[in-house]
N, C-alpha and C. Protein backbone atom coordinates (compact mmCIF):
# COMPACT_ATOMS: atom_id res chain seq x y z
N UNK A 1 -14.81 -6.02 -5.04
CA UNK A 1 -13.50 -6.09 -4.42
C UNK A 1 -13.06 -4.69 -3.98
N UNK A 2 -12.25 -5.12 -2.73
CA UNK A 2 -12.05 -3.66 -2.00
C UNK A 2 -10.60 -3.24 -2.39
N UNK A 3 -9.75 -2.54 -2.78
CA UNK A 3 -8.02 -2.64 -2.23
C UNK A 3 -7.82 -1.82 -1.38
N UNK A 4 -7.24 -2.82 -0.21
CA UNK A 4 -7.09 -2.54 0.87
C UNK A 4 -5.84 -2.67 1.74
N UNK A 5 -5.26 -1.31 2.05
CA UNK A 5 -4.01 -1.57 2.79
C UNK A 5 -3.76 -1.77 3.97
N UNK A 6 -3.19 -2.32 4.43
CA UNK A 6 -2.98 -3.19 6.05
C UNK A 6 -1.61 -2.58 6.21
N UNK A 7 -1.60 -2.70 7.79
CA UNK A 7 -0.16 -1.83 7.82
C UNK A 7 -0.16 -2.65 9.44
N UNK A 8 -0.83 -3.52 9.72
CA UNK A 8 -0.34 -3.86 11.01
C UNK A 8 -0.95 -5.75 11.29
N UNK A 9 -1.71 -5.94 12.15
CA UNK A 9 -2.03 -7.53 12.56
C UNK A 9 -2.34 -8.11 11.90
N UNK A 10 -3.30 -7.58 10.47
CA UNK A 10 -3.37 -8.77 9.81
C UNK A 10 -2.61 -8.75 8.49
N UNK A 11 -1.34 -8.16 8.72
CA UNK A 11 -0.37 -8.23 7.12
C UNK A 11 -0.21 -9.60 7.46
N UNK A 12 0.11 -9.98 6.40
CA UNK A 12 1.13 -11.62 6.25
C UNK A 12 2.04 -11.96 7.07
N UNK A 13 1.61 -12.88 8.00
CA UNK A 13 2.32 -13.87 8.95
C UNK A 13 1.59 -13.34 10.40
N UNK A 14 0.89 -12.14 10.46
CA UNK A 14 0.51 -11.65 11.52
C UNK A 14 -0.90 -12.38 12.14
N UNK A 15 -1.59 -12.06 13.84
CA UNK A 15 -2.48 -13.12 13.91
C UNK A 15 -3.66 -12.87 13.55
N UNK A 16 -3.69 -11.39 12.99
CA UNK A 16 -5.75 -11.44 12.31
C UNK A 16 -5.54 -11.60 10.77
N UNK A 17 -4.46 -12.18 10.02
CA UNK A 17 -4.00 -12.29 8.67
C UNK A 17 -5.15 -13.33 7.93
N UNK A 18 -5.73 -13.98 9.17
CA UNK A 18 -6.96 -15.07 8.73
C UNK A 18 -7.98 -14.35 8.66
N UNK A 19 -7.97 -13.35 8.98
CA UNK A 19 -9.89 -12.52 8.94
C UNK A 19 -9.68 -12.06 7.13
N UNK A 20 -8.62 -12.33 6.66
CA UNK A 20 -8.77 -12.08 4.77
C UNK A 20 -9.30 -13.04 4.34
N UNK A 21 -9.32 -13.91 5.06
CA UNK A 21 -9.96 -15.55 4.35
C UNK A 21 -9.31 -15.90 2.70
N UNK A 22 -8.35 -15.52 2.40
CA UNK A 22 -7.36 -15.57 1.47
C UNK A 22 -7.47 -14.83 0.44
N UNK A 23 -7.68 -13.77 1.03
CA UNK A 23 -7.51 -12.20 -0.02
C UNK A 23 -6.29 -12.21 -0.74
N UNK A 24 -6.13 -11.97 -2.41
CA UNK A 24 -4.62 -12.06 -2.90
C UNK A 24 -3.92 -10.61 -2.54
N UNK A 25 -2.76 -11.20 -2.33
CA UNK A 25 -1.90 -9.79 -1.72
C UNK A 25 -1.34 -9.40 -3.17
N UNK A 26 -1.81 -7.88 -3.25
CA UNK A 26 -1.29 -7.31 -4.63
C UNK A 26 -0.07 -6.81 -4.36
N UNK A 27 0.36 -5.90 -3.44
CA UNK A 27 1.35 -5.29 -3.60
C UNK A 27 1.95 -5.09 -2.17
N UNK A 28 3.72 -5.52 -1.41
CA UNK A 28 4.32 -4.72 -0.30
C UNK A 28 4.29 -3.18 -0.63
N UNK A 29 3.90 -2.52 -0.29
CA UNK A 29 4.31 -1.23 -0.78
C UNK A 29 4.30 -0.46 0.68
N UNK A 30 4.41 1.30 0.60
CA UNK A 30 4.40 2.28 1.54
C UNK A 30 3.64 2.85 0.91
N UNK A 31 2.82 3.74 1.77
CA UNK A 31 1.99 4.92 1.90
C UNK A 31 3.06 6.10 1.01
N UNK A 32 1.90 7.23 0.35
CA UNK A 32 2.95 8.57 -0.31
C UNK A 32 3.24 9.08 0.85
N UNK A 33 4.13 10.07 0.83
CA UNK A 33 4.74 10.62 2.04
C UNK A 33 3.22 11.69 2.56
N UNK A 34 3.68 12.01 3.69
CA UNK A 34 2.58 12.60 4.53
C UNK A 34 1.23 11.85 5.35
N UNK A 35 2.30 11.21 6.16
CA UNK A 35 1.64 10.47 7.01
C UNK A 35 2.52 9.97 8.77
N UNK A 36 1.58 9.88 9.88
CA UNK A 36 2.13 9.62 11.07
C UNK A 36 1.63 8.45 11.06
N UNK A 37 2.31 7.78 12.27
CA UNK A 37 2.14 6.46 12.93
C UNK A 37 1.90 6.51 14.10
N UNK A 38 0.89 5.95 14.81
CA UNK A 38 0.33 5.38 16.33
C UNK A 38 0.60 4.03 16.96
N UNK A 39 1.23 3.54 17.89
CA UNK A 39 0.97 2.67 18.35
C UNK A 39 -0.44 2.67 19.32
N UNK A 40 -1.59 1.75 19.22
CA UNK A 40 -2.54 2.36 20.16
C UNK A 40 -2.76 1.16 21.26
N UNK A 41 -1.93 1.24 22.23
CA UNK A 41 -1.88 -0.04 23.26
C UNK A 41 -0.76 -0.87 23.39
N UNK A 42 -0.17 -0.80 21.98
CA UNK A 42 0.75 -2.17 21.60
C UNK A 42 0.16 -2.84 21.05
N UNK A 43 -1.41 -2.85 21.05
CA UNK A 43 -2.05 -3.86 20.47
C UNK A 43 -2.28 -3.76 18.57
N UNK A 44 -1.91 -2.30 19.02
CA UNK A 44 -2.15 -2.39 16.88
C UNK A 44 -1.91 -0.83 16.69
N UNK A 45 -1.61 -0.56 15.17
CA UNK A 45 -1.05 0.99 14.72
C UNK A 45 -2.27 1.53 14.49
N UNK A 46 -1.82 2.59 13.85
CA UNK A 46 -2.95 3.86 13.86
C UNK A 46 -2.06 4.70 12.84
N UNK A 47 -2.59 4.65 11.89
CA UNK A 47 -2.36 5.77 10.53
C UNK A 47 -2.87 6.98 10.82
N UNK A 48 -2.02 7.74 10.44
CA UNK A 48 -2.61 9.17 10.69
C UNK A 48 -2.03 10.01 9.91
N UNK A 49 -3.06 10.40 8.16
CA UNK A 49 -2.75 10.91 7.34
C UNK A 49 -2.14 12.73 7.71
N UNK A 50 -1.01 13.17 6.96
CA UNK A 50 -0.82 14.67 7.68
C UNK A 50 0.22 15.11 6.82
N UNK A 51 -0.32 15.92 5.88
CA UNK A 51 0.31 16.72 4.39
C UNK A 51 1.41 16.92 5.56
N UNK A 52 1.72 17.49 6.55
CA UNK A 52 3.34 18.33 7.18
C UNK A 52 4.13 17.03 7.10
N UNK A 53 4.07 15.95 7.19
CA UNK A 53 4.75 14.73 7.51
C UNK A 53 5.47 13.84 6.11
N UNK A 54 6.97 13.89 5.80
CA UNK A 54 7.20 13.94 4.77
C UNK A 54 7.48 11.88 5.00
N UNK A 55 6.88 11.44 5.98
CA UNK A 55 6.99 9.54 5.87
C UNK A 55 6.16 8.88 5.19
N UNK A 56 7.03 7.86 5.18
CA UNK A 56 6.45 6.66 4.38
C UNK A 56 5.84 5.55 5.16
N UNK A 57 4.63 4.91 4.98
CA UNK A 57 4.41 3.90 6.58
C UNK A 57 4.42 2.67 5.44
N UNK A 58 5.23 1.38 5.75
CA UNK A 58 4.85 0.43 5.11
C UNK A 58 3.76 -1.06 5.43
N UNK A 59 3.32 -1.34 4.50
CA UNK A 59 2.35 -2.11 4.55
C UNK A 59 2.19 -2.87 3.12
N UNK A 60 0.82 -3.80 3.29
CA UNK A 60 0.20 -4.54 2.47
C UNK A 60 -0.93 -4.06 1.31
N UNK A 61 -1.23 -4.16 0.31
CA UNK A 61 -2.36 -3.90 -0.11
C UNK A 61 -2.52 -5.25 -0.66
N UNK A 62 -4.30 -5.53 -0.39
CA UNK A 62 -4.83 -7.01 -0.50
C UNK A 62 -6.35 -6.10 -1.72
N UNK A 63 -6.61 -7.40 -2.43
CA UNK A 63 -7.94 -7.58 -2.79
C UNK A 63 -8.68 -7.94 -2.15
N UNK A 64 -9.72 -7.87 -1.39
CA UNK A 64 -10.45 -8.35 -0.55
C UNK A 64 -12.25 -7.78 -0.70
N UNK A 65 -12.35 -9.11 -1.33
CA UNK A 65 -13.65 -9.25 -1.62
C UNK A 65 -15.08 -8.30 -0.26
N UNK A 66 -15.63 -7.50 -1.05
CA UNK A 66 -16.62 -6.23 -0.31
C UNK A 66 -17.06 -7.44 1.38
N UNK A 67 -17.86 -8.61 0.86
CA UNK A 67 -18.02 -9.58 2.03
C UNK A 67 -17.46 -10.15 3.00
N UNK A 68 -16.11 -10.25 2.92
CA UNK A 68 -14.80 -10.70 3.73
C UNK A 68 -14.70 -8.85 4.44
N UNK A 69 -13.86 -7.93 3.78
CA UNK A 69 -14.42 -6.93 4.40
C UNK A 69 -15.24 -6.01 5.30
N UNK A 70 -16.54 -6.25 4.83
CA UNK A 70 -17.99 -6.16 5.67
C UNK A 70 -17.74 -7.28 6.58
N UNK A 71 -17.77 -8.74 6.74
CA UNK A 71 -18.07 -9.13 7.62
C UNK A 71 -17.03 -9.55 8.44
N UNK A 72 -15.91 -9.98 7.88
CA UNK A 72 -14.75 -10.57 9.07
C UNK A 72 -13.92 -9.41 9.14
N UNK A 73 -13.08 -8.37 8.68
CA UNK A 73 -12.37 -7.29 8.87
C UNK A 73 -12.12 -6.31 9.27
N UNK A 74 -13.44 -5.08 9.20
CA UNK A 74 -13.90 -4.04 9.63
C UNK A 74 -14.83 -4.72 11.11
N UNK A 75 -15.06 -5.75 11.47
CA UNK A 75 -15.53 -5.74 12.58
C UNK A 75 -14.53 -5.97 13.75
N UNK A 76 -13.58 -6.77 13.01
CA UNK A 76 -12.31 -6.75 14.38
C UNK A 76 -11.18 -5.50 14.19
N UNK A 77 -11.77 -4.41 13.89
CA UNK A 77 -10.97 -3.42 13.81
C UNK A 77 -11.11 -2.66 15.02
N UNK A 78 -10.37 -2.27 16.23
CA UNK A 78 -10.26 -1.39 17.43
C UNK A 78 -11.48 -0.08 16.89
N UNK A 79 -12.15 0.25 17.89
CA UNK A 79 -12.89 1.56 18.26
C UNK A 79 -11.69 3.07 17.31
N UNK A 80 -10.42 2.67 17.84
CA UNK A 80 -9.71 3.79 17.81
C UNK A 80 -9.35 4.46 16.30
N UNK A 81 -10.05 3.02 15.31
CA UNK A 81 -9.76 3.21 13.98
C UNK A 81 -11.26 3.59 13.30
N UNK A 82 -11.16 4.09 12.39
CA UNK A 82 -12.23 4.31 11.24
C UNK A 82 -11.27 3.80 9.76
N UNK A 83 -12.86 3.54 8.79
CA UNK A 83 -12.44 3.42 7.48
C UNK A 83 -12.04 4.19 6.41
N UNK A 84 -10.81 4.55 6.14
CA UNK A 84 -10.75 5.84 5.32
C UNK A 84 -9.81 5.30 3.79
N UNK A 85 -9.33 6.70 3.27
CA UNK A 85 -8.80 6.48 1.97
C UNK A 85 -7.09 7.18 2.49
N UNK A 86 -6.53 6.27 1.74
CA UNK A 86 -4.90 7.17 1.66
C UNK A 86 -4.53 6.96 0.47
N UNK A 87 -3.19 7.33 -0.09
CA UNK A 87 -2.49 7.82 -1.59
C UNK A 87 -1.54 6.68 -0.82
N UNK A 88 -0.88 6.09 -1.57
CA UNK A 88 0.17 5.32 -1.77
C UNK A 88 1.29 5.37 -2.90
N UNK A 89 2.51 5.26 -2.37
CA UNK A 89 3.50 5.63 -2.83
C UNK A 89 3.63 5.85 -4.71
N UNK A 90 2.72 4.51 -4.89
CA UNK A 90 2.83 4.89 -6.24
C UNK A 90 1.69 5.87 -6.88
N UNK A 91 1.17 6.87 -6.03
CA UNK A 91 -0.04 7.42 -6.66
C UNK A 91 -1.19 7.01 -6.41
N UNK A 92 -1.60 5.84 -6.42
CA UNK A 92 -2.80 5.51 -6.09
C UNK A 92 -3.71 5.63 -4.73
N UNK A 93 -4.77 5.25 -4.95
CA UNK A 93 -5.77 5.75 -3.75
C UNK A 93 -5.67 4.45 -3.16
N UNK A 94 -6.43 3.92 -2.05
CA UNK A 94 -6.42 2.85 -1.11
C UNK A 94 -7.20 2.58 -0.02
N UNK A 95 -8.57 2.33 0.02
CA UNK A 95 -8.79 1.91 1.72
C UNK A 95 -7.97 1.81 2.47
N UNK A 96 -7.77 2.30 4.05
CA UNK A 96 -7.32 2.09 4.64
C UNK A 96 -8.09 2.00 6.43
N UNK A 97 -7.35 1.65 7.05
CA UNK A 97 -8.09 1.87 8.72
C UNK A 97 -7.31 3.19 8.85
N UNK A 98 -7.63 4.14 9.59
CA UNK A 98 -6.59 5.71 9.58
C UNK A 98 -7.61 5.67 11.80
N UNK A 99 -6.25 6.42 11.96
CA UNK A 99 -6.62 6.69 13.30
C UNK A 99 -8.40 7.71 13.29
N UNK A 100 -8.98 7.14 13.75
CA UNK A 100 -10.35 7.84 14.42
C UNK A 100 -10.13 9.58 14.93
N UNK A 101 -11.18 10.48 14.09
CA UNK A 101 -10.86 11.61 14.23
C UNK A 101 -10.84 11.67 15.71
N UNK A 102 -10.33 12.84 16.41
CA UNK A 102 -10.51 13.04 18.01
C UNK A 102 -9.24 11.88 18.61
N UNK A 103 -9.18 11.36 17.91
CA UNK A 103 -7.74 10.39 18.78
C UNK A 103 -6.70 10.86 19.11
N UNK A 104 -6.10 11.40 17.97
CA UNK A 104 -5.06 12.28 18.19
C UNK A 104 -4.94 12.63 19.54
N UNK A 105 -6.00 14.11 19.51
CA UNK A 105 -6.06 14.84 20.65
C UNK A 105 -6.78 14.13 21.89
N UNK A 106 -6.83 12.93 22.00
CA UNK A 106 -6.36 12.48 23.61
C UNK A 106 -5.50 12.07 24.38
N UNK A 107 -4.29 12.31 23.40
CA UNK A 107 -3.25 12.17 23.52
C UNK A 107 -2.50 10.28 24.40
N UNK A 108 -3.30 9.60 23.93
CA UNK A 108 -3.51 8.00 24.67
C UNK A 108 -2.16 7.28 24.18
N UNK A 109 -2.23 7.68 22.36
CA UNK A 109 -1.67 7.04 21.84
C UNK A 109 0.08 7.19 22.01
N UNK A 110 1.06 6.43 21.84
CA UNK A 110 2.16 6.85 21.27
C UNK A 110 3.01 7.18 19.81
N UNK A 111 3.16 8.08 19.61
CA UNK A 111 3.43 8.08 17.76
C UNK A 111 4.73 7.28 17.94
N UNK A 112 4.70 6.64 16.48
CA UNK A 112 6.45 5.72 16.58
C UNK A 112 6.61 5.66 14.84
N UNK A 113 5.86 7.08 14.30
CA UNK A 113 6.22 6.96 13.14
C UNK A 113 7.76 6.75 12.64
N UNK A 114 8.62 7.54 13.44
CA UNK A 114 10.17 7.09 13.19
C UNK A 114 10.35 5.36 12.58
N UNK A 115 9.83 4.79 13.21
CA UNK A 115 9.87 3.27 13.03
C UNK A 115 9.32 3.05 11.49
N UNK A 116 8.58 3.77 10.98
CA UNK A 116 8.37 3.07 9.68
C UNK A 116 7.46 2.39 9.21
N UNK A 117 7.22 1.66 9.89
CA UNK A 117 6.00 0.16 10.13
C UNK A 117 5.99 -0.23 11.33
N UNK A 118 4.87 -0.96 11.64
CA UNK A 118 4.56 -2.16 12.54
C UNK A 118 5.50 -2.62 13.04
N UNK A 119 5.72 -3.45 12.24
CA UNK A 119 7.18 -4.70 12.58
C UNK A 119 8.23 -4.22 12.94
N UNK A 120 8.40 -2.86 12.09
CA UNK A 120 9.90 -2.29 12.79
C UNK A 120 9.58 -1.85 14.37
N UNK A 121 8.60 -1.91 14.97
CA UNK A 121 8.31 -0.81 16.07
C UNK A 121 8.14 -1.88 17.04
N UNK A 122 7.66 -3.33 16.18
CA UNK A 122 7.10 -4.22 17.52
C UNK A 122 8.97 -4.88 17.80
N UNK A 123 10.04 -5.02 16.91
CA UNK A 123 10.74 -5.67 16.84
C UNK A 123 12.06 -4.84 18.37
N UNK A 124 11.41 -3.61 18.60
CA UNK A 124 11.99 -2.58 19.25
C UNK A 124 10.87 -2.79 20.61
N UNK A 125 10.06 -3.58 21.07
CA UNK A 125 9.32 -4.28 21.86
C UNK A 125 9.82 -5.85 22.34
N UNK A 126 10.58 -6.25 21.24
CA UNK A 126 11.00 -7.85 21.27
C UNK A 126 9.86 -9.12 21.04
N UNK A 127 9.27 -8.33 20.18
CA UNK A 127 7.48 -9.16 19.52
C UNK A 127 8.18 -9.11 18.07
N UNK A 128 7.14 -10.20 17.73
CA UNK A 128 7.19 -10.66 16.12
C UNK A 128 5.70 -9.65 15.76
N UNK A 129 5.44 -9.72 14.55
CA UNK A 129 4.18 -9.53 14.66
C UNK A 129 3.19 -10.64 14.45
């Protein structure tokens, strides 16, 4: 089992929430502070860990079995993401998707860390997630 934090399409109620194949959701929580936010398209966020950044990004952490992971999750994940680790609010460590090194600096993306989360950012779009 992986724990794994989601912070965008497939949190709960969202439409890749089925690629968990019913991973138990352990905890709503936020990221520890020091971290940005990407929108990359509209189509999905982009974490972007950064000690100067005193935010919180909120999200999901799921159990999700290494096989569900490997095969339905990490494959519908955008180019723009890689698999990494972040700290979460309560201390702990976490899989996460984190923006793809070099992204940043192509400057494609829009940051909307102000927003907080996902949902707060798509709801400022007039989308559910």
């Amino acid at each position: 089992m992986a724990r794994m934090f989601l912070n965008g399409q497939a949190m709960e109620g969202g439409p890749f929430h089925h690629h968990l194949e019913g991973a138990p959701l352990v905890a709503k929580i936020r990221t520890a502070p020091g971290h940005r936010f990407f929108s990359i398209g509209d189509r999905c966020p982009g974490l972007l860990p950064d000690p100067a950044s005193d935010v919180r990004i909120e999200g999901e952490v799921y159990e999700v079995p290494d096989e569900v992971l490997r095969d339905n999750l990490l494959p519908t994940e955008p180019p723009e993401l890689e698999f990494g680790i972040i700290k979460l609010e309560d201390g702990s460590a976490c899989f996460s998707m984190i923006l793809r090194r070099g992204e940043l600096e192509s400057g494609k993306h829009k940051e909307i860390t102000e927003f907080g989360g996902w949902r707060a950012y798509l709801k400022t779009l007039g989308r559910d997630a």
